[in-house]
C-alpha atoms as a PDB file:
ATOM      1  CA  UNK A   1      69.741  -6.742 -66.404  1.00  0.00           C
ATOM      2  CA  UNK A   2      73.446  -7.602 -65.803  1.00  0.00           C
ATOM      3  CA  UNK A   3      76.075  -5.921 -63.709  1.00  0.00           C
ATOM      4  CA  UNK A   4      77.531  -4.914 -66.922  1.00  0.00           C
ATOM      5  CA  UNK A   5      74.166  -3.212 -68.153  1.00  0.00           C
ATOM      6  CA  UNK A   6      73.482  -1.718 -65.174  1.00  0.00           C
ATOM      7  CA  UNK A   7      76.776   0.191 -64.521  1.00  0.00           C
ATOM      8  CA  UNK A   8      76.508   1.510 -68.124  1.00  0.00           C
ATOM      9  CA  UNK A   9      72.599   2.784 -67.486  1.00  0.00           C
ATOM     10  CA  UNK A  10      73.919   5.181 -64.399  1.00  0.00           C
ATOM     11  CA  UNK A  11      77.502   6.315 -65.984  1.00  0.00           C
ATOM     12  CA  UNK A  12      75.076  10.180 -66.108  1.00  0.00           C
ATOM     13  CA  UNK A  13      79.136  11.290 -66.596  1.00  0.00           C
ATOM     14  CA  UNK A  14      81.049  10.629 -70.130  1.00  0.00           C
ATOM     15  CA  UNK A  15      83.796  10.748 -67.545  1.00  0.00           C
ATOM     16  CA  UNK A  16      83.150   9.208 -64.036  1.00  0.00           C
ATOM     17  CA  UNK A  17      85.761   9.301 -61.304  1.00  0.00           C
ATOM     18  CA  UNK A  18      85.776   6.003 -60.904  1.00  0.00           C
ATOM     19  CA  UNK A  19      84.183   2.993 -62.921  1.00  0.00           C
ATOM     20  CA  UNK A  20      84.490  -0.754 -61.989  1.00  0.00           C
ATOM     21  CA  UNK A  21      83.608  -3.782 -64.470  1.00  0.00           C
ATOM     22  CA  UNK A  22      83.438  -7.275 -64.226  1.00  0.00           C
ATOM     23  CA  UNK A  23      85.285  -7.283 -60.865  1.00  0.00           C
ATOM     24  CA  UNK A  24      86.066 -10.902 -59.871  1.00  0.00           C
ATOM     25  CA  UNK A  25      87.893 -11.856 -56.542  1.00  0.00           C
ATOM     26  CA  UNK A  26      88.550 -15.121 -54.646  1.00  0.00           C
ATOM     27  CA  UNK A  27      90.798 -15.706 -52.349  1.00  0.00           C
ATOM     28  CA  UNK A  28      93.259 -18.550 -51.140  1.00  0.00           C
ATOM     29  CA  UNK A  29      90.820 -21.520 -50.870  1.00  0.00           C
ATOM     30  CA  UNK A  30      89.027 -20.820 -53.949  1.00  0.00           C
ATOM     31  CA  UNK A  31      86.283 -18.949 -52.069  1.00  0.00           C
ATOM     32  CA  UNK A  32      84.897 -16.399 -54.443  1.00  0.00           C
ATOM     33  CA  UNK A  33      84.476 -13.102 -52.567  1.00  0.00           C
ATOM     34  CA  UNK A  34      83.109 -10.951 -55.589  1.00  0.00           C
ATOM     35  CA  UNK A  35      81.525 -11.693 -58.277  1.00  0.00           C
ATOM     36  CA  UNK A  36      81.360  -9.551 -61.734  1.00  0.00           C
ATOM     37  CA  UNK A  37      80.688  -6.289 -60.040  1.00  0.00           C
ATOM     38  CA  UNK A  38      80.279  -3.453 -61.828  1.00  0.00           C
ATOM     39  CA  UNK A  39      79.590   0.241 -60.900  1.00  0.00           C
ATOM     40  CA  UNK A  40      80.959   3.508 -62.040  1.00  0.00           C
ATOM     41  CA  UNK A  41      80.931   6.937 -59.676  1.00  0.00           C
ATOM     42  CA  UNK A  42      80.800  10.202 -61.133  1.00  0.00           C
ATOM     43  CA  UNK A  43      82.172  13.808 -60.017  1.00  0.00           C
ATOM     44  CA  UNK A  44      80.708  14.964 -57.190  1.00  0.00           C
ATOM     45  CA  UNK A  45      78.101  11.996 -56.736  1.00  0.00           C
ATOM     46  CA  UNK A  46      78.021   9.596 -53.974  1.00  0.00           C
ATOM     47  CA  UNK A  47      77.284   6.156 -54.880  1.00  0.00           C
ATOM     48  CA  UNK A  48      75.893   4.007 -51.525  1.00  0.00           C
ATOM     49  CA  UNK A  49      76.592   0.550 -51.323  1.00  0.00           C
ATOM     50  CA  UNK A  50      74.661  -1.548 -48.615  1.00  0.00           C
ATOM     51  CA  UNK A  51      74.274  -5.129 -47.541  1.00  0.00           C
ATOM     52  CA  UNK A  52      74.931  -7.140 -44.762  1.00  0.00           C
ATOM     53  CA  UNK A  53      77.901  -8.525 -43.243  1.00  0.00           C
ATOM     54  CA  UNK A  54      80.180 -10.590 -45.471  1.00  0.00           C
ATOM     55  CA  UNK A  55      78.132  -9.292 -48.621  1.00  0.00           C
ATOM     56  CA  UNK A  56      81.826  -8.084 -49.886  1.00  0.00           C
ATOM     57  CA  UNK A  57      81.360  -3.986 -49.493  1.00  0.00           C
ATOM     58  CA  UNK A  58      84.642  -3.958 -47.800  1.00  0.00           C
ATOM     59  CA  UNK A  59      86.588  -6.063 -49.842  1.00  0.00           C
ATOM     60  CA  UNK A  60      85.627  -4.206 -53.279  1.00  0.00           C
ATOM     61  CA  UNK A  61      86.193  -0.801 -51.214  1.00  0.00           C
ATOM     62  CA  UNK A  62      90.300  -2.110 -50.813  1.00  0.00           C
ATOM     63  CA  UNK A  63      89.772  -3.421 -54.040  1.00  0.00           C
ATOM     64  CA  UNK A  64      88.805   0.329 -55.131  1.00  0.00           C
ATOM     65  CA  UNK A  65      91.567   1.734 -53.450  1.00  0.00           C
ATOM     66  CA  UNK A  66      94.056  -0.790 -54.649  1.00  0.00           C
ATOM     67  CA  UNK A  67      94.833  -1.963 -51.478  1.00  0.00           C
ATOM     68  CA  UNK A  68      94.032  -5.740 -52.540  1.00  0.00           C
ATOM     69  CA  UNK A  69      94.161  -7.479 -56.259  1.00  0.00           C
ATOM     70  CA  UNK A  70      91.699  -8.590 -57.928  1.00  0.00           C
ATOM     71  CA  UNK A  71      91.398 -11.835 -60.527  1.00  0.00           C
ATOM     72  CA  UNK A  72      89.251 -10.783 -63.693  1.00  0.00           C
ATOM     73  CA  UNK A  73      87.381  -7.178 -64.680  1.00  0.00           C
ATOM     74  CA  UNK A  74      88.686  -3.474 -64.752  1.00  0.00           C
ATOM     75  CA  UNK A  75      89.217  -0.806 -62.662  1.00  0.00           C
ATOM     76  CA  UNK A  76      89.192   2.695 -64.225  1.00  0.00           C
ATOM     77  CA  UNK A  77      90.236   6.004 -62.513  1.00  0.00           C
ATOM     78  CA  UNK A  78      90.142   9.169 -64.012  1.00  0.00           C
ATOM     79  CA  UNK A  79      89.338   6.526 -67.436  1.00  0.00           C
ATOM     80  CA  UNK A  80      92.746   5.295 -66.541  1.00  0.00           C
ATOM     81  CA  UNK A  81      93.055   1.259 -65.691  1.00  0.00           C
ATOM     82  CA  UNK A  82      95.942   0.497 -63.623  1.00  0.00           C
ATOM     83  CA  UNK A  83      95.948  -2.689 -64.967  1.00  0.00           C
ATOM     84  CA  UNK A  84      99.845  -3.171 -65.457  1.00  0.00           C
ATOM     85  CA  UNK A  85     100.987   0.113 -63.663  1.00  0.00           C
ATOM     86  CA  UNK A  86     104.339   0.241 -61.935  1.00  0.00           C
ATOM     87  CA  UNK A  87     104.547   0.842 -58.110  1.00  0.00           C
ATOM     88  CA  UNK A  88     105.371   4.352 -58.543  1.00  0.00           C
ATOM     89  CA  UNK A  89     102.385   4.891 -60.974  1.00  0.00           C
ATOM     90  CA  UNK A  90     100.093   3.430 -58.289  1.00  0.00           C
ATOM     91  CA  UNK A  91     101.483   5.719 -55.805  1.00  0.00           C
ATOM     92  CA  UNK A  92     100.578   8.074 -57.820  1.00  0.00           C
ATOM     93  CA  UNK A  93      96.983   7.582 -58.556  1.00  0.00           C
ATOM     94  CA  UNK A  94      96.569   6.666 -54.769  1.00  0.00           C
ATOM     95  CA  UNK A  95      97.192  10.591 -54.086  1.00  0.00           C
ATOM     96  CA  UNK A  96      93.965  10.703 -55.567  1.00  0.00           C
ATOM     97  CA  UNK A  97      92.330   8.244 -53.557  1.00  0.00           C
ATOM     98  CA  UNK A  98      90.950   9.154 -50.053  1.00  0.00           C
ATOM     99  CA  UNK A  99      89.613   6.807 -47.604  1.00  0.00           C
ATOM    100  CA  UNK A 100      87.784   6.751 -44.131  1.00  0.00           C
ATOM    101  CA  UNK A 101      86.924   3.548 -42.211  1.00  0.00           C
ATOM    102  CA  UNK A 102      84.769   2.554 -38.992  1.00  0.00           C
ATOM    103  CA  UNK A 103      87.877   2.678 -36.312  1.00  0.00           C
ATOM    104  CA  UNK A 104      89.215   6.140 -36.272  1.00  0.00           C
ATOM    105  CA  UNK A 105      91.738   5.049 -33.292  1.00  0.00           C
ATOM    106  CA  UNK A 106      92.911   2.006 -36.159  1.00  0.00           C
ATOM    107  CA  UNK A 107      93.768   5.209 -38.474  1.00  0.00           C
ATOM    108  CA  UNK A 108      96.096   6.683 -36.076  1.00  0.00           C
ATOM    109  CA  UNK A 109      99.460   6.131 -34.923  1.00  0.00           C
ATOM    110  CA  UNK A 110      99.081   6.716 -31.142  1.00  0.00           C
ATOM    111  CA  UNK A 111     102.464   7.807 -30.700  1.00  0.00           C
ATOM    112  CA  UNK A 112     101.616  10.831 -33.188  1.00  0.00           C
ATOM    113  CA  UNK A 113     100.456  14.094 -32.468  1.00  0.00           C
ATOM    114  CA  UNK A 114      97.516  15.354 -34.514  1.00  0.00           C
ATOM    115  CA  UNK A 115      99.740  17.597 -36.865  1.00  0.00           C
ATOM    116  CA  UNK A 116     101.616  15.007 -37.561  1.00  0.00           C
ATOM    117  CA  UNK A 117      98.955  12.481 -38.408  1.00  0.00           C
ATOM    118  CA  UNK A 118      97.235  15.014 -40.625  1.00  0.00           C
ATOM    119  CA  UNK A 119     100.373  15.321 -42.271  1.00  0.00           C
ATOM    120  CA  UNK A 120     101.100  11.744 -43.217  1.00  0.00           C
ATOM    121  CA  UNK A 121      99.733  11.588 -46.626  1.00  0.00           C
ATOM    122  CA  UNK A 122     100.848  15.188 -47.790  1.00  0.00           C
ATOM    123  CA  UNK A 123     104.610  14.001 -46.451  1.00  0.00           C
ATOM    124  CA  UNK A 124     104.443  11.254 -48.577  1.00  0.00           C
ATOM    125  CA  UNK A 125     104.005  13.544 -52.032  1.00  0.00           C
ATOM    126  CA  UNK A 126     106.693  15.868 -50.849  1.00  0.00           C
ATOM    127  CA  UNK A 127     106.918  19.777 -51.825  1.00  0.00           C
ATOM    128  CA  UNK A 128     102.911  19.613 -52.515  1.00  0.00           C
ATOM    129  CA  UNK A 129     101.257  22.565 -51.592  1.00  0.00           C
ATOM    130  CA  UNK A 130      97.456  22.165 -51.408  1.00  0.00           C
ATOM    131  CA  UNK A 131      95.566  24.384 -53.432  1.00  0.00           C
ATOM    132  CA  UNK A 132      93.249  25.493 -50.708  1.00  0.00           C
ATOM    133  CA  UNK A 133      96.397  27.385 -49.220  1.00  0.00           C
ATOM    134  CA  UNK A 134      96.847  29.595 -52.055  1.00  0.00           C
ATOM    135  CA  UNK A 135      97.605  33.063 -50.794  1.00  0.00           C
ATOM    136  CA  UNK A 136      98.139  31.920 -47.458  1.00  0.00           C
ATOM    137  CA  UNK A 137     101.725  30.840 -45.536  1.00  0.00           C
ATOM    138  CA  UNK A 138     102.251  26.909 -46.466  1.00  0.00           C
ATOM    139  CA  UNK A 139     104.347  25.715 -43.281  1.00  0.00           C
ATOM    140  CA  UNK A 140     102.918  22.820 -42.009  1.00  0.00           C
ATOM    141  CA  UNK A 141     101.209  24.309 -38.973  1.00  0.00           C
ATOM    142  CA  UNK A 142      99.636  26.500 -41.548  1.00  0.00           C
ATOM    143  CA  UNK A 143      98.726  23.359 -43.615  1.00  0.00           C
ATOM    144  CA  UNK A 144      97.369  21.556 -40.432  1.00  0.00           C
ATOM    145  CA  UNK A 145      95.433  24.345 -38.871  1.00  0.00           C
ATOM    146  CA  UNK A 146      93.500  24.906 -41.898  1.00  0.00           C
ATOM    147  CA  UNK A 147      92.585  20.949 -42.204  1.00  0.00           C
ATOM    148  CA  UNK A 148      91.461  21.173 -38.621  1.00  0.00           C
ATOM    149  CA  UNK A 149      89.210  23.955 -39.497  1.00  0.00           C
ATOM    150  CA  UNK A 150      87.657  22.022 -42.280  1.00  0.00           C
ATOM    151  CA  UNK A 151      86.427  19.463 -39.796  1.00  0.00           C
ATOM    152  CA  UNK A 152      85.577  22.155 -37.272  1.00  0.00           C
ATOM    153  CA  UNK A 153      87.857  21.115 -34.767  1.00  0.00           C
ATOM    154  CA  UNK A 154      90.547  23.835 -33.395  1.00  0.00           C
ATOM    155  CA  UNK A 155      94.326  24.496 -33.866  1.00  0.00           C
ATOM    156  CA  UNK A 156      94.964  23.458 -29.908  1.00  0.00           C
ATOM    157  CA  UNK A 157      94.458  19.666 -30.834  1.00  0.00           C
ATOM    158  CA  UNK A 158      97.756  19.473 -33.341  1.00  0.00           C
ATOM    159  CA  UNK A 159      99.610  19.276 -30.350  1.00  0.00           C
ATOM    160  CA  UNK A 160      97.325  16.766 -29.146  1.00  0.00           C
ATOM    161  CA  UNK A 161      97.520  12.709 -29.110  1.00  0.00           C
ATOM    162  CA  UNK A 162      94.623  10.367 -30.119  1.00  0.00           C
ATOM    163  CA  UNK A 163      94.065   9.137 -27.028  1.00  0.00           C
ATOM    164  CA  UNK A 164      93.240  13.021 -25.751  1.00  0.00           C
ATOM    165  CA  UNK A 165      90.231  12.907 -28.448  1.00  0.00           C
ATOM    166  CA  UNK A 166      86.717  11.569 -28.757  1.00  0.00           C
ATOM    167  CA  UNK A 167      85.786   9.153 -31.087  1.00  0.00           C
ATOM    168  CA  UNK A 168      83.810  11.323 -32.844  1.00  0.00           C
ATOM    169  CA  UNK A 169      86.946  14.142 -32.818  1.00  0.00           C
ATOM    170  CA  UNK A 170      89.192  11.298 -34.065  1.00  0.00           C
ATOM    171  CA  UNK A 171      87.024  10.276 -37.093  1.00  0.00           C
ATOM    172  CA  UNK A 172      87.003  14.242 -38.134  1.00  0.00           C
ATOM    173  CA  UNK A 173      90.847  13.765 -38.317  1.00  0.00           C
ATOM    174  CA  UNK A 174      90.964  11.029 -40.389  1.00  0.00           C
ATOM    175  CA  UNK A 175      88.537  12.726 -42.769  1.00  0.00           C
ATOM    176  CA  UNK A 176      90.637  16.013 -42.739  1.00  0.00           C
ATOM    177  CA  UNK A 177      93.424  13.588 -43.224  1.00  0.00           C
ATOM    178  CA  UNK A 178      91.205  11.804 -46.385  1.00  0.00           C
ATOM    179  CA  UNK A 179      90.932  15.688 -48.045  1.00  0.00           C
ATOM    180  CA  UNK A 180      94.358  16.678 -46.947  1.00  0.00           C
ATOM    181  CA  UNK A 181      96.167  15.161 -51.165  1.00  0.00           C
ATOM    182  CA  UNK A 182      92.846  16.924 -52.375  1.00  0.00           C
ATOM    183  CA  UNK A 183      91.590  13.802 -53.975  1.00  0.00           C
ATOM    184  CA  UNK A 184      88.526  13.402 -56.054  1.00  0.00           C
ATOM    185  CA  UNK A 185      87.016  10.134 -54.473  1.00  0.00           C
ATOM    186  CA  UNK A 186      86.555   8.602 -51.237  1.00  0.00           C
ATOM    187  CA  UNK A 187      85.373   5.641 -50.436  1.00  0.00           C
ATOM    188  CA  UNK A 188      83.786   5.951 -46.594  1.00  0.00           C
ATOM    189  CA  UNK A 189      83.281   2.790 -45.032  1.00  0.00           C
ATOM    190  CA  UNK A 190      81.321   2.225 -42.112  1.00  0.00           C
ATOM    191  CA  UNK A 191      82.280   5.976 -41.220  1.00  0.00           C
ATOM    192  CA  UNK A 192      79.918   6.496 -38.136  1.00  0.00           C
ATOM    193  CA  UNK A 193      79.288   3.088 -37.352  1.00  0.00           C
ATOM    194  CA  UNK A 194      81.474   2.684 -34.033  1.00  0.00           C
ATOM    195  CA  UNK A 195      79.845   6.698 -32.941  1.00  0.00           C
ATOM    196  CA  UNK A 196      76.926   7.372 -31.385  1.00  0.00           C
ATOM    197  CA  UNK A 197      73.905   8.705 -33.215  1.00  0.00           C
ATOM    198  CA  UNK A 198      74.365  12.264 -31.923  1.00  0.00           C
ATOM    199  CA  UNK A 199      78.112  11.946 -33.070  1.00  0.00           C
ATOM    200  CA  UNK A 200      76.913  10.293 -36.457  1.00  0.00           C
ATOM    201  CA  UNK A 201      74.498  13.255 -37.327  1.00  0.00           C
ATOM    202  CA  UNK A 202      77.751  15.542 -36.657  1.00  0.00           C
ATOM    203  CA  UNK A 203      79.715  13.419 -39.140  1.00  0.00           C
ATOM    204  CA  UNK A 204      76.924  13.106 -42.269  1.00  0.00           C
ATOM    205  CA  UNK A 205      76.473  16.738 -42.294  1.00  0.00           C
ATOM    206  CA  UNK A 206      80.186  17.212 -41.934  1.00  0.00           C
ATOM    207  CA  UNK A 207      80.451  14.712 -44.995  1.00  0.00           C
ATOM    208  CA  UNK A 208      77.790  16.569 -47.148  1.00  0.00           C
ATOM    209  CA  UNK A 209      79.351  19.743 -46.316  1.00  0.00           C
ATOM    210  CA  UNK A 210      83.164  18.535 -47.356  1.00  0.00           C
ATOM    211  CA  UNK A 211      81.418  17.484 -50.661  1.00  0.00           C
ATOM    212  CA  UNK A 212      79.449  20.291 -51.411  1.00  0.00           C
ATOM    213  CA  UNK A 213      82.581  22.690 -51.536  1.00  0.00           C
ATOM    214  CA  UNK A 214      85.217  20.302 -53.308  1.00  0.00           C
ATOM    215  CA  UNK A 215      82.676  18.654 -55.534  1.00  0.00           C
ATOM    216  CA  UNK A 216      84.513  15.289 -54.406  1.00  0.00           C
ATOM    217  CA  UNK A 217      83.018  12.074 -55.115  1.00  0.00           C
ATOM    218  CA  UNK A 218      81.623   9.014 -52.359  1.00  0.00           C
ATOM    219  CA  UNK A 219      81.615   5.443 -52.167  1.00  0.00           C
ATOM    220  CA  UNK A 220      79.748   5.391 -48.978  1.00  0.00           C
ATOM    221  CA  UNK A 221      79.994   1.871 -47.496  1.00  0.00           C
ATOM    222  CA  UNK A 222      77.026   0.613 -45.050  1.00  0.00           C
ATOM    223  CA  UNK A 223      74.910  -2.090 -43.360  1.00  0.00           C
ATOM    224  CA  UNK A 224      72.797   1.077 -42.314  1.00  0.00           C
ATOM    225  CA  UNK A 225      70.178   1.944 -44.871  1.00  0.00           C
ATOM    226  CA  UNK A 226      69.345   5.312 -42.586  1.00  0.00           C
ATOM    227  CA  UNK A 227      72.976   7.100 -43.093  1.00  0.00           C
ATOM    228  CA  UNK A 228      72.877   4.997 -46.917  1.00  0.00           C
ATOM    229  CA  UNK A 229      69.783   7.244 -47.655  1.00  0.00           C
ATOM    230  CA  UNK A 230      70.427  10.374 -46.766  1.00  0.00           C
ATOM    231  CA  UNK A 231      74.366  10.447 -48.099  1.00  0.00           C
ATOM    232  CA  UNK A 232      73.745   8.724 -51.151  1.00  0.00           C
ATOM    233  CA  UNK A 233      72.433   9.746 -55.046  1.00  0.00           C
ATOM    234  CA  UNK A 234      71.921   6.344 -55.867  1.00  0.00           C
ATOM    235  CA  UNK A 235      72.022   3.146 -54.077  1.00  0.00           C
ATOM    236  CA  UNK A 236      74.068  -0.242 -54.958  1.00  0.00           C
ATOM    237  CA  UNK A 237      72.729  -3.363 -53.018  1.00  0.00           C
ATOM    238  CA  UNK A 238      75.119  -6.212 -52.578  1.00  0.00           C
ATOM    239  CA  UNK A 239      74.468 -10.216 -51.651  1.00  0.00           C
ATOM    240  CA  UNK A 240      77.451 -12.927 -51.261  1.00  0.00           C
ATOM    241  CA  UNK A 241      79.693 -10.363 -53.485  1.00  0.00           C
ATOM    242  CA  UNK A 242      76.924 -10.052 -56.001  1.00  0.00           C
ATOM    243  CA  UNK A 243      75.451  -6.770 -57.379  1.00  0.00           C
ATOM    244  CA  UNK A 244      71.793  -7.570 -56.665  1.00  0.00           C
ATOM    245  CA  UNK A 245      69.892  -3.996 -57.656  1.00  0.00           C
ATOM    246  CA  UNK A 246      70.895  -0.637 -58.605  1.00  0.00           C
ATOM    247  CA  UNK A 247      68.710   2.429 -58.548  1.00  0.00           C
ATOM    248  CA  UNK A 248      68.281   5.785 -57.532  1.00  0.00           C
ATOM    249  CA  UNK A 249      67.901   6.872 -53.881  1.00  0.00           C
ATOM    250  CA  UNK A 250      64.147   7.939 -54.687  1.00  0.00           C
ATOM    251  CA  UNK A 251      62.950   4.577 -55.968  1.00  0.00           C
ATOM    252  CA  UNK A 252      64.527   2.759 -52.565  1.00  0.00           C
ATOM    253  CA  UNK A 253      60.973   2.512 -51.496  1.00  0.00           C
ATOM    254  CA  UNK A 254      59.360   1.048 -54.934  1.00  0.00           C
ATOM    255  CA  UNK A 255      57.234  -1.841 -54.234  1.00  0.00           C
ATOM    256  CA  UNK A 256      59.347  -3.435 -56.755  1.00  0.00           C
ATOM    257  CA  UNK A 257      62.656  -3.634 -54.884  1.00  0.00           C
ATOM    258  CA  UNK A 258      63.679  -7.251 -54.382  1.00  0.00           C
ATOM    259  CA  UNK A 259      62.926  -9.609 -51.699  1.00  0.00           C
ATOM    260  CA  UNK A 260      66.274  -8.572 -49.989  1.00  0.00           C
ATOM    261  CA  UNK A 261      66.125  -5.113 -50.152  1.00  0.00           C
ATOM    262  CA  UNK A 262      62.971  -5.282 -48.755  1.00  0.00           C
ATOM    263  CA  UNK A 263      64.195  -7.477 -45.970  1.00  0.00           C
ATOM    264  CA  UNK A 264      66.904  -4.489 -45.034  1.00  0.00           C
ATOM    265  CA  UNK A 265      63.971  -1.725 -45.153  1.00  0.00           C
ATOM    266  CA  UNK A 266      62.195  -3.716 -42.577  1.00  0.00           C
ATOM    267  CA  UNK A 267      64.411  -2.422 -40.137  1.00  0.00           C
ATOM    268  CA  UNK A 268      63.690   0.903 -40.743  1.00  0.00           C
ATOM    269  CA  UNK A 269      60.461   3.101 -40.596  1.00  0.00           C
ATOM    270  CA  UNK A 270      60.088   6.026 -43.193  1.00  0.00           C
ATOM    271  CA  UNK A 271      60.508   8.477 -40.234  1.00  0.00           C
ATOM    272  CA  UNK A 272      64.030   7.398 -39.470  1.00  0.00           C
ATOM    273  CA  UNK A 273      65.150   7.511 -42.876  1.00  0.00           C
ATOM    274  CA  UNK A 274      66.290  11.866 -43.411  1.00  0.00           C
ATOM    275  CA  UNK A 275      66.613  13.737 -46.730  1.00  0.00           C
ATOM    276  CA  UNK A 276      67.720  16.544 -45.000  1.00  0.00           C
ATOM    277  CA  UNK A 277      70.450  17.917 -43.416  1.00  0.00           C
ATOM    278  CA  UNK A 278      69.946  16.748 -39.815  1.00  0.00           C
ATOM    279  CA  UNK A 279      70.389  19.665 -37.541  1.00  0.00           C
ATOM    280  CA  UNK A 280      71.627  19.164 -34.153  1.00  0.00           C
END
């Protein structure tokens, strides 16, 4: 089965959040970087994509989040391509876009405080008033304190700098920061990957949680099959920028997953792979 026939199997939605095709990148050199990719995400799912370094997960998540061009295929959001869309139309659609990555401390301008680093993306829509603020006062304390309480961190850390935090307290902040233009995908990349695993269980169920009540939808980028597993409602597996399988979380142990997927389940036993919530 092709990349082609294999996004169109799992598209469960007739209207998925976000749907890729044919996605072809190279870059200067004439190294190709992806190759035909295809997947589609739908409301409230999150799609897990896993491989190992240099397998291209990053570079189709900037892709995604039209942070870098692409050569050949689509890209679909909302059924939308933003194939030809001006720079204003882009801004636009990136509103809907959230995005978390491994290096909290990269995400966050050290000279500001909290409040205003949560604020960033909401400043850049001007006069937008979240709708989880409806009934309540909509000054940007107000805004702040309730993205802080999302994350479960307190109101004393908007006067705070990110070099006063934890790693762990920093990556909460980007996520509030991710939720703050109430988008309806986010692509998490590596999101626990520089915590520790005490800090990473925190973060998952944190994740979960976030998705549960805004019915927002995940790429969740990983070399870790463990935190793939337990996020994910289906799994992508990628090779040298190649879609290599595609299947549903509950088949990741099939004795008819590929040589390479196999070679990534090797270094993990069933025991350290959760389906539940992991409680702390």
């Amino acid at each position: 089965m092709n990349n082609q026939a294999a996004c169109a199997q799992w598209q469960d939605s007739p209207h998925p959040v976000v749907t890729v095709s044919g996605l072809t990148k190279a870059y200067a050199g004439g190294k190709t970087v992806l190759h035909d990719v295809a997947l589609s995400v739908s409301p409230g799912e999150c799609l897990g994509v896993v491989g190992e370094s240099g397998s291209g997960k990053s570079t189709l998540a900037r892709c995604i989040l039209t942070l870098d061009t692409f050569d050949q295929g689509e890209l679909k959001l909302d059924g939308q391509s933003i194939r030809g869309l001006k720079r204003s139309e882009l801004k636009r659609i990136r509103s809907r876009l959230g995005a978390v990555f491994q290096h909290p401390s990269a995400a966050l301008n050290p000279r500001l405080t909290i409040l205003q680093s949560l604020l960033e993306p909401l400043d850049q829509l001007k006069c937008y008033v979240p709708s989880f603020m409806a009934g309540m006062p909509s000054g940007r304390w107000n805004i702040a304190e309730q993205l802080l309480g999302m994350v479960k961190l307190p109101a004393s850390y908007l006067d705070k700098f990110p070099h006063q935090l934890s790693g762990g307290e920093k990556q909460r902040v980007t996520i509030a920061r991710a939720i703050s233009t109430e988008p309806e995908f986010i692509v998490l990349d590596e999101p626990t990957a520089s915590l520790d695993v005490t800090t990473q269980a925190t973060v998952l169920n944190l994740l979960k949680d976030l998705q549960d009540e805004f019915g927002l939808a995940y790429l969740f980028i990983s070399h870790d099959l463990a935190a793939v597993h337990f996020m994910s409602d289906r799994i992508l597996v990628m090779k040298e920028g190649r879609v290599l399988e595609h299947f549903s979380k509950e088949a990741l142990f099939h004795s008819d997953r590929l040589p390479y997927t196999q070679s990534l389940l090797e270094v993990f036993s069933t025991c350290c792979l959760p389906t539940e919530p992991i409680l702390l």
